[in-house]
C-alpha atoms as a PDB file:
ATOM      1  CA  UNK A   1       7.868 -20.039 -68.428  1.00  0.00           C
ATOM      2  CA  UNK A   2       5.303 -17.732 -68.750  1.00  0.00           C
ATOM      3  CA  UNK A   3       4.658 -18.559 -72.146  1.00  0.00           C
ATOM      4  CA  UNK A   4       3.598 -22.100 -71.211  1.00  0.00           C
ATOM      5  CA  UNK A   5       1.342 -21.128 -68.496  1.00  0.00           C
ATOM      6  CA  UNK A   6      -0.317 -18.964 -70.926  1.00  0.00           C
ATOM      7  CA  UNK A   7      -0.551 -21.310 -73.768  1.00  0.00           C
ATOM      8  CA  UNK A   8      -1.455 -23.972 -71.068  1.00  0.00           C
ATOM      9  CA  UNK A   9      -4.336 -22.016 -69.878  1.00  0.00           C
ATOM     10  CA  UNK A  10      -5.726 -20.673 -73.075  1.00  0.00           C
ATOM     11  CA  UNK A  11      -6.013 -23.563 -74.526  1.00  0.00           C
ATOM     12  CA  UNK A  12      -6.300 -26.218 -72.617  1.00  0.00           C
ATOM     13  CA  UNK A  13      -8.036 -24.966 -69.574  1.00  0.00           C
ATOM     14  CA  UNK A  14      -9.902 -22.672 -72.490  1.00  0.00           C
ATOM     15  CA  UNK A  15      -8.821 -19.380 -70.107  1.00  0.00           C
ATOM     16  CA  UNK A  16     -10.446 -20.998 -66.502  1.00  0.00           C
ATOM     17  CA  UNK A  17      -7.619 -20.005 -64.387  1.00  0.00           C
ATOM     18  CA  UNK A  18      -9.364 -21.300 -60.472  1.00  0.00           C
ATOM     19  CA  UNK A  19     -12.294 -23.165 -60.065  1.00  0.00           C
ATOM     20  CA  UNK A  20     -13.117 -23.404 -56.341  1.00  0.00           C
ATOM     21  CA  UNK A  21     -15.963 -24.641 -53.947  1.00  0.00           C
ATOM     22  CA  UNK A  22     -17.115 -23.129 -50.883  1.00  0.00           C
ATOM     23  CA  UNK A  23     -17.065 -25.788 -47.679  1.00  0.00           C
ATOM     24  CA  UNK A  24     -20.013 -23.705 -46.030  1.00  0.00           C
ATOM     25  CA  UNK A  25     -23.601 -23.075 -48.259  1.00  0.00           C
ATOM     26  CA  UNK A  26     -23.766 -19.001 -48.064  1.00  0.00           C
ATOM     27  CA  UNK A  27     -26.880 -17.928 -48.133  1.00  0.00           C
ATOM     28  CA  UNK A  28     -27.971 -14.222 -48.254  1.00  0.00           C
ATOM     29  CA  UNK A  29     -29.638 -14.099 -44.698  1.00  0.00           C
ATOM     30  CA  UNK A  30     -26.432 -15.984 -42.846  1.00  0.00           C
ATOM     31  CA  UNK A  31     -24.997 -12.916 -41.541  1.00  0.00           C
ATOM     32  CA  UNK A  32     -27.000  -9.932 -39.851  1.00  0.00           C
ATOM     33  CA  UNK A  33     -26.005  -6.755 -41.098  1.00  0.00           C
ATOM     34  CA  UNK A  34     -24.133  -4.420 -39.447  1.00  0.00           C
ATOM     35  CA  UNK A  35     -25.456  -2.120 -36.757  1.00  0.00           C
ATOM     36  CA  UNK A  36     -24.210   1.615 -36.892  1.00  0.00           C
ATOM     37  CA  UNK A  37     -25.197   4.279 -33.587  1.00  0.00           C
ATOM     38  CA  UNK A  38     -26.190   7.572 -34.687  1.00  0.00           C
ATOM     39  CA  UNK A  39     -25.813   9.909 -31.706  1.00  0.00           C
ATOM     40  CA  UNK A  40     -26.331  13.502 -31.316  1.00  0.00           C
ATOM     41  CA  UNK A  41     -24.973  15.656 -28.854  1.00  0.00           C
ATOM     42  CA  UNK A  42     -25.610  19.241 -27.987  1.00  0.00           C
ATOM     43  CA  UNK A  43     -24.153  21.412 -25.774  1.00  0.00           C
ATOM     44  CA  UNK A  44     -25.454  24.556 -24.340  1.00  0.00           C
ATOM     45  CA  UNK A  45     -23.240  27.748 -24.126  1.00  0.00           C
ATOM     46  CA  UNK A  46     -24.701  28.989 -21.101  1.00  0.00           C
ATOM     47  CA  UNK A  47     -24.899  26.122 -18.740  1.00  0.00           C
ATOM     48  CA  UNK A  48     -22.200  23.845 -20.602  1.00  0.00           C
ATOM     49  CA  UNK A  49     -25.010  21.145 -19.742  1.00  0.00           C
ATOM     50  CA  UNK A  50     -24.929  17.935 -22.630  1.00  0.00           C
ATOM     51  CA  UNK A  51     -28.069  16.374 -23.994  1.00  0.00           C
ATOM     52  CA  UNK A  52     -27.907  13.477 -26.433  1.00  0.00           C
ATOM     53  CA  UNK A  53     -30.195  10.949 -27.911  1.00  0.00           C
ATOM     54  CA  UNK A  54     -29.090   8.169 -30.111  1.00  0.00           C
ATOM     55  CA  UNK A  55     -30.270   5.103 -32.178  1.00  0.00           C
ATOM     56  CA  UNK A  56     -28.947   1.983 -32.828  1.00  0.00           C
ATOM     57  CA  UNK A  57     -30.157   0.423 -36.631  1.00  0.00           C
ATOM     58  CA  UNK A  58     -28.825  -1.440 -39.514  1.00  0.00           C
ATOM     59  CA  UNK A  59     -27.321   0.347 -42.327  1.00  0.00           C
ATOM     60  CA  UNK A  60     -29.783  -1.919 -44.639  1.00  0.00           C
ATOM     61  CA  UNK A  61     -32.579   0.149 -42.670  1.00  0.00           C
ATOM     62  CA  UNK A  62     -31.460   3.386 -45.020  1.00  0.00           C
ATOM     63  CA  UNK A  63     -30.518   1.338 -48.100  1.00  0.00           C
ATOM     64  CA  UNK A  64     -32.959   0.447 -51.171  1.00  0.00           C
ATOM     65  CA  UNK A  65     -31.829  -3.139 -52.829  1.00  0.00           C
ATOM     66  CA  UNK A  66     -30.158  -1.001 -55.915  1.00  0.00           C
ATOM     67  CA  UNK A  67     -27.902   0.650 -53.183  1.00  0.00           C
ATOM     68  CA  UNK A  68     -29.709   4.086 -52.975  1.00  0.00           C
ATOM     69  CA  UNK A  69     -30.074   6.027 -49.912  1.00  0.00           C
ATOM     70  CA  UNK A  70     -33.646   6.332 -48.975  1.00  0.00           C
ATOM     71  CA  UNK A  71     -33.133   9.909 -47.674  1.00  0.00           C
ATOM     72  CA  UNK A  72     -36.561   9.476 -46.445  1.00  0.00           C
ATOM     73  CA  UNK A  73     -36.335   7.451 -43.818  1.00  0.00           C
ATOM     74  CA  UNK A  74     -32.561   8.853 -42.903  1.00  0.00           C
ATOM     75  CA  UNK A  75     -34.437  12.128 -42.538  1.00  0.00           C
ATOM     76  CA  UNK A  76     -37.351  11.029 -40.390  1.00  0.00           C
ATOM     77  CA  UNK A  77     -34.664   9.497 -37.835  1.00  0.00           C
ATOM     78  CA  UNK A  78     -32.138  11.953 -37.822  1.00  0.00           C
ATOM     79  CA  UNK A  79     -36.024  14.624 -37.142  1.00  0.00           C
ATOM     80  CA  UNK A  80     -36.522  12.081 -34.116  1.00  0.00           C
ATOM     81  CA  UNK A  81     -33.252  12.239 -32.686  1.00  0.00           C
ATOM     82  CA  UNK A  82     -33.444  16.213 -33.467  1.00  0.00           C
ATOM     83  CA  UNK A  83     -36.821  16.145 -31.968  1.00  0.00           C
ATOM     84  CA  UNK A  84     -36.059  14.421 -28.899  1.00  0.00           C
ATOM     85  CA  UNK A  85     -33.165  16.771 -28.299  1.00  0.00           C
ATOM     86  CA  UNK A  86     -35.554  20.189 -28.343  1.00  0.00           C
ATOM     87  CA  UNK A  87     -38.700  18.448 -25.877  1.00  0.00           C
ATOM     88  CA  UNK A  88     -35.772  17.506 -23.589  1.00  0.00           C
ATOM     89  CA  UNK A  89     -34.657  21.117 -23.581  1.00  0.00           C
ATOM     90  CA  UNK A  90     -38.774  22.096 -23.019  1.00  0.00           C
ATOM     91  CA  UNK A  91     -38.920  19.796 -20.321  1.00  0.00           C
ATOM     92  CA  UNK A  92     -36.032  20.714 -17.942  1.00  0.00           C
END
């Protein structure tokens, strides 16, 4: 039986196994990307007191359109959130 398929779809369907259509047009900007929360926490040993600071941004934010991380701009956020933890600590 297998035989037949094969000889039935190598040379009469010249190897096109599925051909299918899509009931909705996809387009490239039809679904947002996904939103990921970064959040930092820190602890201090002495007063077991916890500061955080987070942000909320798409992955595509950190992404190039080959796929690359732009450590860049994953750096200057991550600094921020860093940043925002150590003036919190001055200001208290």
């Amino acid at each position: 039986m297998m035989g037949v398929l094969t000889l039935y779809t190598s040379y009469q369907e010249k190897n096109i196994f599925l051909v299918g259509r899509s009931a909705v047009a996809w387009t490239r900007n039809t679904w947002p990307p996904p939103r990921y929360t970064l959040r930092v926490s820190f602890i201090d040993g002495k007063s077991k007191k916890c500061r955080e600071a987070e942000f909320t941004k798409s992955v595509a934010a950190f992404f190039d359109d080959s796929g690359t991380l732009a450590m860049d701009q994953f750096e200057k956020c991550v600094s921020q959130l860093h940043d925002a933890l150590a003036s919190d600590k001055k200001t208290k």
